[in-house]
N, C-alpha and C. Protein backbone atom coordinates (compact mmCIF):
# COMPACT_ATOMS: atom_id res chain seq x y z
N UNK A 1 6.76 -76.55 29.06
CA UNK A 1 6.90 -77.99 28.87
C UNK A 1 5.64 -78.55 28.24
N UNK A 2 5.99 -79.62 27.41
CA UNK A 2 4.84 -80.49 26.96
C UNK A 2 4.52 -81.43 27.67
N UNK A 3 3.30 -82.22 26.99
CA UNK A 3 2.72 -83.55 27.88
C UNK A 3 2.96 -84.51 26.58
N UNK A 4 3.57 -85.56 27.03
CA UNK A 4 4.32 -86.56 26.23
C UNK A 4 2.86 -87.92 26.82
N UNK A 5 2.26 -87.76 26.04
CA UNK A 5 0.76 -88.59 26.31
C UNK A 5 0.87 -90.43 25.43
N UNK A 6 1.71 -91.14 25.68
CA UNK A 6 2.20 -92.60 24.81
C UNK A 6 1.70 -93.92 24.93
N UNK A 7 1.75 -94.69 24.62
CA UNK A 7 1.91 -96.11 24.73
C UNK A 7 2.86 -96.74 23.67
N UNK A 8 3.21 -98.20 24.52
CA UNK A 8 4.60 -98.29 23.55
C UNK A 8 3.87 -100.26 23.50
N UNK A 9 4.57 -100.46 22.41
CA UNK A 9 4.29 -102.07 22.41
C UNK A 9 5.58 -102.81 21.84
N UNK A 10 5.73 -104.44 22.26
CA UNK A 10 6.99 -104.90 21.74
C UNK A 10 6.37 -105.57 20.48
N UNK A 11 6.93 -105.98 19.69
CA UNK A 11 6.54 -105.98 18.46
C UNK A 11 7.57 -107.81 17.97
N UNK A 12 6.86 -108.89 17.75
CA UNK A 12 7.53 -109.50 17.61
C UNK A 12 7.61 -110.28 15.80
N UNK A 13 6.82 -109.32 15.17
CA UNK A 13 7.06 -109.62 13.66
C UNK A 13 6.23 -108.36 12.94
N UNK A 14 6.59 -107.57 12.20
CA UNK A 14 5.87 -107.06 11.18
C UNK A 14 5.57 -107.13 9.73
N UNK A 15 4.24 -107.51 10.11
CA UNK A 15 3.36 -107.77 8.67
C UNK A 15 3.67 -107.26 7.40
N UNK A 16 4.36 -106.85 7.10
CA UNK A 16 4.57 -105.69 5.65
C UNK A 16 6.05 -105.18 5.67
N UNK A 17 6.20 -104.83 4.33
CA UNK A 17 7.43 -103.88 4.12
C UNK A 17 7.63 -102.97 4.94
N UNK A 18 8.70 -102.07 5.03
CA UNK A 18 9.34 -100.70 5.10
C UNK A 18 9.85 -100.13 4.28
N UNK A 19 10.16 -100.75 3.65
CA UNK A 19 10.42 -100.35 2.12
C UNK A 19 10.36 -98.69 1.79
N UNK A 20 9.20 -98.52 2.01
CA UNK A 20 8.57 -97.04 0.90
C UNK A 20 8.14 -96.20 2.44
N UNK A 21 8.27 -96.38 3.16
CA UNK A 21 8.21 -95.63 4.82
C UNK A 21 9.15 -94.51 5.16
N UNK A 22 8.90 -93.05 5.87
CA UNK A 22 9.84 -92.57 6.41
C UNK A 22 10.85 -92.98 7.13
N UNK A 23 11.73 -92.32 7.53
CA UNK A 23 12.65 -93.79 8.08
C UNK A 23 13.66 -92.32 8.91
N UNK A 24 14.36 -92.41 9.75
CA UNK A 24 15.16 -91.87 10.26
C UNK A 24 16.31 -92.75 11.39
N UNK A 25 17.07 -92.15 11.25
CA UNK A 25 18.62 -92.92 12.13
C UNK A 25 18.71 -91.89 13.31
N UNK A 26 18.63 -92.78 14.21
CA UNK A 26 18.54 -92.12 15.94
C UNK A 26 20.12 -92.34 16.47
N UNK A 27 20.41 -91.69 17.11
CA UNK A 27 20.83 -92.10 18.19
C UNK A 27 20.94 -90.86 19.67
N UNK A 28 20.74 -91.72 20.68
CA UNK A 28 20.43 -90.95 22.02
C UNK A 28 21.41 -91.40 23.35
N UNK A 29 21.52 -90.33 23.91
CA UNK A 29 23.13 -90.48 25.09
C UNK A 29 22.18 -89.95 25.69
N UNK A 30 22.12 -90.70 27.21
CA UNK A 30 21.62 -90.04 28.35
C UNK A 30 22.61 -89.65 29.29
N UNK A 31 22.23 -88.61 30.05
CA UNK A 31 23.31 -87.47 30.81
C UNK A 31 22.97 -87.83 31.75
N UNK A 32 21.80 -88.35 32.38
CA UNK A 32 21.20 -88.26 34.19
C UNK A 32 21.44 -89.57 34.00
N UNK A 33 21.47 -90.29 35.57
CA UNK A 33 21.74 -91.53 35.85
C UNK A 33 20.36 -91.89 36.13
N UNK A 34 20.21 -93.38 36.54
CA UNK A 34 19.37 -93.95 37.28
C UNK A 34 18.62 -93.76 38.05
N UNK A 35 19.55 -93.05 39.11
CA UNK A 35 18.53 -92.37 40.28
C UNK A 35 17.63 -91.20 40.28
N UNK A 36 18.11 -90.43 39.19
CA UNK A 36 17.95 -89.13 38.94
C UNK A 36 16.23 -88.79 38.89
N UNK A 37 15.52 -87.75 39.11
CA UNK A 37 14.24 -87.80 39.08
C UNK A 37 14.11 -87.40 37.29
N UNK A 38 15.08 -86.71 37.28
CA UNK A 38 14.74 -86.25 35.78
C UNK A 38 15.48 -87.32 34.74
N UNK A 39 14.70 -86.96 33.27
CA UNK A 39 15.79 -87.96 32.43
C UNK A 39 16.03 -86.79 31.22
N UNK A 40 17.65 -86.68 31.70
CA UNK A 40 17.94 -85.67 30.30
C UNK A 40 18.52 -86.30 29.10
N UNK A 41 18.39 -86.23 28.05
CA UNK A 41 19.30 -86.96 27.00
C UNK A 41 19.53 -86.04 26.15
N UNK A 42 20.23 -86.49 24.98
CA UNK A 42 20.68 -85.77 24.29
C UNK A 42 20.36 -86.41 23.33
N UNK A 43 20.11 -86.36 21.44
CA UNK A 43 19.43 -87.10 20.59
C UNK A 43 20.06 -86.52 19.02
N UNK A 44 20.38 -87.34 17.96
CA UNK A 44 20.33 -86.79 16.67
C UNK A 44 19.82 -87.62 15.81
N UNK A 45 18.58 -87.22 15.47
CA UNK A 45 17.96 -87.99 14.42
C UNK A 45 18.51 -87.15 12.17
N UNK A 46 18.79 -88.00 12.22
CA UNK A 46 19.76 -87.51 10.75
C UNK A 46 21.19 -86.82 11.33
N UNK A 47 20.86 -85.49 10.56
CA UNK A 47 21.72 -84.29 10.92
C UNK A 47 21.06 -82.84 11.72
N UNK A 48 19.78 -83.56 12.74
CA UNK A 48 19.31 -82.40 13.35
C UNK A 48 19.47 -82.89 14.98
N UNK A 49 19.80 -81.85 15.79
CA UNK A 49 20.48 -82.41 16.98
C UNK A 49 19.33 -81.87 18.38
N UNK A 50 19.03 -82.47 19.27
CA UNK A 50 18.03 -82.28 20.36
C UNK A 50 18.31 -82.40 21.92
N UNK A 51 18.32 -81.43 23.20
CA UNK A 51 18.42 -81.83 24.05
C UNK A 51 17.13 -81.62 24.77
N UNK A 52 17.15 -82.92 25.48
CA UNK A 52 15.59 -83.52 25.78
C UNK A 52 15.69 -83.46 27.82
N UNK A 53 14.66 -82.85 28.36
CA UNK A 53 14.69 -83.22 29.86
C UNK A 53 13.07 -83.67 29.48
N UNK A 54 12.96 -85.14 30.63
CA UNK A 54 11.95 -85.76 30.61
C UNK A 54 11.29 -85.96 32.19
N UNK A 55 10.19 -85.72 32.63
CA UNK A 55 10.16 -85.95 33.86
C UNK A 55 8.48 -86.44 34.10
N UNK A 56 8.33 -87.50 34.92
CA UNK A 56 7.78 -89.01 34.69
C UNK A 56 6.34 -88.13 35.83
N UNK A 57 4.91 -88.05 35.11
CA UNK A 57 3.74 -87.38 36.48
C UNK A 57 2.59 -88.43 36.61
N UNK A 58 1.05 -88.55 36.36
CA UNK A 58 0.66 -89.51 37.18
C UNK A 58 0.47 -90.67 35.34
N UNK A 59 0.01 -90.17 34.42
CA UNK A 59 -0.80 -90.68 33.28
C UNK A 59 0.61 -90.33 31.91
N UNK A 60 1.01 -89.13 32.27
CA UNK A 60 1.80 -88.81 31.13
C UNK A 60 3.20 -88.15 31.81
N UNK A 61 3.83 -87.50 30.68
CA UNK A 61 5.32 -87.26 30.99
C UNK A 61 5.30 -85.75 30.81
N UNK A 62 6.02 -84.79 31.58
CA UNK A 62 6.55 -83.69 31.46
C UNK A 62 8.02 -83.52 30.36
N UNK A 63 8.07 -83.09 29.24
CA UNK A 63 8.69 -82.86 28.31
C UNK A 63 9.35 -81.42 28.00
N UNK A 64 10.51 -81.32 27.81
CA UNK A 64 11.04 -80.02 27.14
C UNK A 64 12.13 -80.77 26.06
N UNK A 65 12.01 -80.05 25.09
CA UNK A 65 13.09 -80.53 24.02
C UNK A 65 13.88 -79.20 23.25
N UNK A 66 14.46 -79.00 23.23
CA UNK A 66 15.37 -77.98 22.34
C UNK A 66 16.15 -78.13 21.59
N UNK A 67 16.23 -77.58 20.36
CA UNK A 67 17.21 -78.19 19.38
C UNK A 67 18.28 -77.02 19.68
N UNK A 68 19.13 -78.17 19.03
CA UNK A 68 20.56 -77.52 19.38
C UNK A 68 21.70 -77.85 18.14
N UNK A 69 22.82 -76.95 18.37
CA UNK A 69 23.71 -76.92 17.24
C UNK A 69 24.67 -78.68 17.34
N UNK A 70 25.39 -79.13 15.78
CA UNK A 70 26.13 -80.10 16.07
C UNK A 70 26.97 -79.84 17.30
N UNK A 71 27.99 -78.74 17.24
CA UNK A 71 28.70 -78.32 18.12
C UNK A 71 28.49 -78.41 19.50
N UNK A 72 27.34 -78.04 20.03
CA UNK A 72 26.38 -78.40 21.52
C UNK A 72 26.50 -79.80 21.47
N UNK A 73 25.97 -80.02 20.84
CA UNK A 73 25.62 -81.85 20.77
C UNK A 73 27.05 -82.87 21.03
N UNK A 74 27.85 -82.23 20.06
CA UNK A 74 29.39 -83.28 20.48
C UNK A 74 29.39 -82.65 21.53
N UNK A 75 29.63 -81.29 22.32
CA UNK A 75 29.98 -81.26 23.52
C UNK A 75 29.81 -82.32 24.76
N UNK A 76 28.04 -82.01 24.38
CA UNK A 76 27.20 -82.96 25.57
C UNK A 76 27.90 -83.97 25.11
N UNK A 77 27.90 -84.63 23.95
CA UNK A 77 28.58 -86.11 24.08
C UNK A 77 29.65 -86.43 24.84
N UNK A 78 30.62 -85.89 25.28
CA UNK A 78 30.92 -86.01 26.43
C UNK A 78 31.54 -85.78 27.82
N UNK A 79 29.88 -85.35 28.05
CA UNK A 79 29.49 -86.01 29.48
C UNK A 79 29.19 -87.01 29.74
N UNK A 80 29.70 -87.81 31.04
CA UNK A 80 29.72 -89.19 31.00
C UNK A 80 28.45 -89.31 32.39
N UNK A 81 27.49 -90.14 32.77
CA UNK A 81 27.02 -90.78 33.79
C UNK A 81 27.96 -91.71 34.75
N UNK A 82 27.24 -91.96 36.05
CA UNK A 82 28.26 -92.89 37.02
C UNK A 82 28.45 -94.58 35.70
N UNK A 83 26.84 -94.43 34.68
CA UNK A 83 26.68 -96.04 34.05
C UNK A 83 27.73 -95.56 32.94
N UNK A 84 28.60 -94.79 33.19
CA UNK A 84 29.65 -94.48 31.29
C UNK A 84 28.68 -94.11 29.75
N UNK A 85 28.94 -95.43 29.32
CA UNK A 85 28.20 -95.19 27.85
C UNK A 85 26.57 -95.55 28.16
N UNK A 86 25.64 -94.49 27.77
CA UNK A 86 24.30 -94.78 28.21
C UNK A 86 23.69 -94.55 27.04
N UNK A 87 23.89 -95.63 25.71
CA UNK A 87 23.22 -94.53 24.52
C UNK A 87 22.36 -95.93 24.14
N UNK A 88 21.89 -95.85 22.91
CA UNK A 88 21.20 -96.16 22.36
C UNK A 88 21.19 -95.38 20.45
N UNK A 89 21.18 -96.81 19.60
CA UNK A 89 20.74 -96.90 17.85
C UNK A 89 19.68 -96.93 17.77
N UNK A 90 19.32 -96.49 16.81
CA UNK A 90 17.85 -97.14 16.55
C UNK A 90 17.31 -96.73 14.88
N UNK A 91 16.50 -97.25 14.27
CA UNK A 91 16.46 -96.79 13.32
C UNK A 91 14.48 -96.70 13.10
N UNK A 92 14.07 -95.18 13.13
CA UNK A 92 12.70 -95.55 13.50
C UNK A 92 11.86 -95.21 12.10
N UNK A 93 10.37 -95.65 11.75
CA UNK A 93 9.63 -95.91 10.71
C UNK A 93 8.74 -95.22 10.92
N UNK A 94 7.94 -94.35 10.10
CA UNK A 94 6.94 -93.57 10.47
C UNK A 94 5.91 -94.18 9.91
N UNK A 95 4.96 -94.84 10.41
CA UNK A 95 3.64 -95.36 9.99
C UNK A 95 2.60 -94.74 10.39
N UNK A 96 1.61 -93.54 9.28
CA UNK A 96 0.33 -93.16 9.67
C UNK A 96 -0.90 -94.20 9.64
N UNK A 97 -1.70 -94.09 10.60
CA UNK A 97 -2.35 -94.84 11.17
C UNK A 97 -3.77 -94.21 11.68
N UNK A 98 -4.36 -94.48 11.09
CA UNK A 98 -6.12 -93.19 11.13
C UNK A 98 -5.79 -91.69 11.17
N UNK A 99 -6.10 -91.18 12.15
CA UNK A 99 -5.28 -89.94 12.59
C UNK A 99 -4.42 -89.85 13.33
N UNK A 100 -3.58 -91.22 13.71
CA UNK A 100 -2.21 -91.21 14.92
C UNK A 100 -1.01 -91.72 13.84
N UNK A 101 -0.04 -91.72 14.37
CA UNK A 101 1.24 -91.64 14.02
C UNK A 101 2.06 -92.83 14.35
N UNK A 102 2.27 -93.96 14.19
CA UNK A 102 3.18 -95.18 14.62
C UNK A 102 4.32 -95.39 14.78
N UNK A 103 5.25 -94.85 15.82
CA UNK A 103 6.85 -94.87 15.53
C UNK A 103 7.24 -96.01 15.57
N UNK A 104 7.69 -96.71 15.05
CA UNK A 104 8.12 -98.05 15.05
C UNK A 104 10.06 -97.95 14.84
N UNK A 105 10.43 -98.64 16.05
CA UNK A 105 12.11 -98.45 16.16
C UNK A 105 12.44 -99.89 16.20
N UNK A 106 13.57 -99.62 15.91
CA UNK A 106 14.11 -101.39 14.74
C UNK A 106 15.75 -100.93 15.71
N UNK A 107 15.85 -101.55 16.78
CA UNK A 107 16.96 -101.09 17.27
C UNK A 107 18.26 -101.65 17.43
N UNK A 108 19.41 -101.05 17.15
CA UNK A 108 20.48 -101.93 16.84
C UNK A 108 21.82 -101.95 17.72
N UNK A 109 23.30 -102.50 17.56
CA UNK A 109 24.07 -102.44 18.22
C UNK A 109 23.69 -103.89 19.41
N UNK A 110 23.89 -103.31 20.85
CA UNK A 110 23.70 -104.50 21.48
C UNK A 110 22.63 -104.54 21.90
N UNK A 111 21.08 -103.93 21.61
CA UNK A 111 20.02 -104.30 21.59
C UNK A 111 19.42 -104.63 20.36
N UNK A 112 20.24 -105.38 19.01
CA UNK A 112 19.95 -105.73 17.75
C UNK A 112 18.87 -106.92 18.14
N UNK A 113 17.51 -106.61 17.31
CA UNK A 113 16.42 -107.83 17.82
C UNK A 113 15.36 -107.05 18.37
N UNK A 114 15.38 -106.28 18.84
CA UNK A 114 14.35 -105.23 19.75
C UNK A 114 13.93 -104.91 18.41
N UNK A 115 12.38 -104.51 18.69
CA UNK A 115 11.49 -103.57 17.92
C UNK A 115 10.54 -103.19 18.84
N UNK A 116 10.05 -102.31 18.78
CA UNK A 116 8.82 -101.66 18.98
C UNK A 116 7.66 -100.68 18.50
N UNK A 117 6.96 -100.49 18.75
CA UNK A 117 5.92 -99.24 18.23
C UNK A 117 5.77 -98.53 19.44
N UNK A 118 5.50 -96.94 19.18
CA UNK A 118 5.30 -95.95 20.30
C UNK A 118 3.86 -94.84 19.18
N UNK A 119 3.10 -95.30 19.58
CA UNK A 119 1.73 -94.04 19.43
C UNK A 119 1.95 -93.01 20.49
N UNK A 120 1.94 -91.53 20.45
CA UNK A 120 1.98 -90.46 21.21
C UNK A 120 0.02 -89.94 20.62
N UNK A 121 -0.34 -89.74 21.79
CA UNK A 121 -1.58 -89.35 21.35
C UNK A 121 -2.28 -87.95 22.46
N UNK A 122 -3.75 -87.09 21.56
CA UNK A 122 -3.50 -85.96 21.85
C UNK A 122 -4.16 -85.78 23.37
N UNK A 123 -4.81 -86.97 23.85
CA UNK A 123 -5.89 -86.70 25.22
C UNK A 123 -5.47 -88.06 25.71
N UNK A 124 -5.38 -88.57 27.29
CA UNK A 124 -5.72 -89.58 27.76
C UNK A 124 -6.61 -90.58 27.62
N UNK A 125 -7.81 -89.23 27.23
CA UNK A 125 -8.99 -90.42 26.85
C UNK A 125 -8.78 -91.17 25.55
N UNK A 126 -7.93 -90.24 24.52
CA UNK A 126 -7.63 -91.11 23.11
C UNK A 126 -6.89 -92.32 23.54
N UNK A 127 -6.13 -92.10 24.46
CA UNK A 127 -4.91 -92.89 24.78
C UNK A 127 -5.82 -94.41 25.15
N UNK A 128 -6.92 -94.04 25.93
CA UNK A 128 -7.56 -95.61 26.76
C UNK A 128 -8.24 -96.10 25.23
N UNK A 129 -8.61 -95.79 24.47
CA UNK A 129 -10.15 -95.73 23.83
C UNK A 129 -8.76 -96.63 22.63
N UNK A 130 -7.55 -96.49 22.43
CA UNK A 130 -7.08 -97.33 21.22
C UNK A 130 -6.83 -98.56 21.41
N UNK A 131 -7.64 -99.10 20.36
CA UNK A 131 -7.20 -100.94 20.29
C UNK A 131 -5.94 -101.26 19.92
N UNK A 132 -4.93 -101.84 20.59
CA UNK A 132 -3.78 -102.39 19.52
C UNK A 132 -4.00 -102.87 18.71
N UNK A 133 -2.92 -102.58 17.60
CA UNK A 133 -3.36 -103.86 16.48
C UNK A 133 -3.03 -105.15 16.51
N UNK A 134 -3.50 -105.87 15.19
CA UNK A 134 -3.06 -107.57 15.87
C UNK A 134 -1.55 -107.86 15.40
N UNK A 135 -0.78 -106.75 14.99
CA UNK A 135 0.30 -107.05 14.89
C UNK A 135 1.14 -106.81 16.56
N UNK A 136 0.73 -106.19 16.87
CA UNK A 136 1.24 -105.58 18.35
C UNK A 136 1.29 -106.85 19.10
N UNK A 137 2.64 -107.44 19.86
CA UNK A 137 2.70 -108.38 20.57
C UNK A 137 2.04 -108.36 22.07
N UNK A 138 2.90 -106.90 22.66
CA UNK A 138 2.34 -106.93 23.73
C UNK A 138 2.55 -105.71 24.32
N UNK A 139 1.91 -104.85 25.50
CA UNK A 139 1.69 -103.64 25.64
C UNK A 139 2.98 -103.26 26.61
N UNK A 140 3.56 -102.92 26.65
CA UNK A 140 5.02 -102.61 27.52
C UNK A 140 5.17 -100.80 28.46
N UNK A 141 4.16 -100.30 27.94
CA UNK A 141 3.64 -98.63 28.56
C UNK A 141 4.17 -98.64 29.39
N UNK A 142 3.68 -99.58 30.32
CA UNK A 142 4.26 -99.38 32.18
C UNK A 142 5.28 -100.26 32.69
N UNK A 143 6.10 -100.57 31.86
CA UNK A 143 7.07 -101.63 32.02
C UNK A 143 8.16 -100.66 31.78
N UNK A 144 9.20 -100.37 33.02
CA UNK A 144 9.98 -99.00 32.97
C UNK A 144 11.11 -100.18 32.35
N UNK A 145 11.17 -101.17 32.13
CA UNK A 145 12.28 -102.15 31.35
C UNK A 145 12.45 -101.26 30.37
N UNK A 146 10.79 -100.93 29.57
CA UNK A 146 11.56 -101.46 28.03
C UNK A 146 11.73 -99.62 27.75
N UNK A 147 11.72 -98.74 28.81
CA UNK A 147 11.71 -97.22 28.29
C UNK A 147 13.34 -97.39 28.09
N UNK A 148 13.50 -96.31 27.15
CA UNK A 148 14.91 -96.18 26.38
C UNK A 148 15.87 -95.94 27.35
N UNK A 149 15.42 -95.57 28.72
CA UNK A 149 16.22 -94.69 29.62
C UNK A 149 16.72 -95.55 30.38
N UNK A 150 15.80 -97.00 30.74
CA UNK A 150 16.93 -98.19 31.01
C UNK A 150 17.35 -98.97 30.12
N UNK A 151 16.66 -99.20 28.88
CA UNK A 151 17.20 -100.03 28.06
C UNK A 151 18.67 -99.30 27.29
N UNK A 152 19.16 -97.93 27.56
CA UNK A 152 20.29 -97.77 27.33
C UNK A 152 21.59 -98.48 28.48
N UNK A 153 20.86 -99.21 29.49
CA UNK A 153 21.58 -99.63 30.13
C UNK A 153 21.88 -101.13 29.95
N UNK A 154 21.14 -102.06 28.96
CA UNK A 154 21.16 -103.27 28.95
C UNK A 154 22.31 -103.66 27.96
N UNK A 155 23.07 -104.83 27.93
CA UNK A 155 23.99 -104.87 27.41
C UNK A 155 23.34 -106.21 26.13
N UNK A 156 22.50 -106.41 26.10
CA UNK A 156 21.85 -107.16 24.94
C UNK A 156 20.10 -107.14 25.49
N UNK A 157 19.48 -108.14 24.38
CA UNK A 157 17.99 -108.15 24.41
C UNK A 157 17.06 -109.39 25.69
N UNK A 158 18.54 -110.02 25.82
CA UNK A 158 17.91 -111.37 26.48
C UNK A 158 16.80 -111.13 27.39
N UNK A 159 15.86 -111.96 27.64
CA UNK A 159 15.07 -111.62 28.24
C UNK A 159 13.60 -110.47 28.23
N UNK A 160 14.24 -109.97 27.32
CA UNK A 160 13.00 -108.52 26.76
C UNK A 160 11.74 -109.21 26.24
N UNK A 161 11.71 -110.70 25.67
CA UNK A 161 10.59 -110.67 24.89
C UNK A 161 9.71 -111.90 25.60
N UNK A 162 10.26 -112.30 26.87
CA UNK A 162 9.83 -113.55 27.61
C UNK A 162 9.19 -112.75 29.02
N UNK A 163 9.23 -111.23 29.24
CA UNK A 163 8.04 -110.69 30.38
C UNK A 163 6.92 -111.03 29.94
């Protein structure tokens, strides 16, 4: 397993194009419920397909990801949770940024209006030591709201940008 080392921010305007940016089309079905200690999902960004177990320790996250065939992938699609449909659109932007990486997700369906940025970085200590930028609204890291794993449960944005 990996160490999934992040911070995430809500993002309430961005300064510049996307235009000329990497760009990829998400979408993610989660398999574990709510209660579950673990969070498994399932993911296809383009036409490459991923099953993800995630599990939450004191600073960072325990990670395994495996790619997997379309065929695997519709399978898992469906399996259903006690919550039914638990997915999530999104359409994310790759912005390099000194030596870190800026995922920025523009997310759609019935969380259309959401954006965010997610930096994954390589030490904890990188993790304390980064300034947001002044585009960054506000820091959401420890706010288990805005992780994908409940926000596949919200049925719109209301409220997301007034914590």
């Amino acid at each position: 397993m990996g160490k999934e080392i992040e911070r995430k921010f809500l993002i309430k305007k961005i300064p510049f194009s996307l235009e000329n940016l990497k760009k990829f089309h998400i979408y993610q079905k989660y398999l574990s419920s709510e209660n579950d200690s673990l969070e498994l999902r399932i993911r296809a960004i383009d036409d490459l397909y991923f099953f993800t177990v995630k599990q939450s320790k004191d600073n960072y996250r325990e990670e395994f990801e495996k790619k997997i065939s379309e065929k695997e992938f519709q399978y898992l699609q469906t399996w259903q949770t006690k919550e039914q449909k638990r997915e999530i659109k999104k359409v994310r932007y790759h912005i390099p940024h000194e030596n870190l990486l800026i995922e920025l997700d523009i997310y759609k369906d019935n969380l259309a209006g959401l954006v965010t940025a997610e930096i994954e970085f390589p030490t904890i200590e990188e993790s304390k030591k980064f300034q947001p930028l002044p585009w960054f609204y506000q820091e959401i890291t420890k706010n288990k709201l805005y992780k994908n794993f409940y926000l596949s449960l919200k049925k719109s944005i209301e409220g997301l940008y007034d914590n």
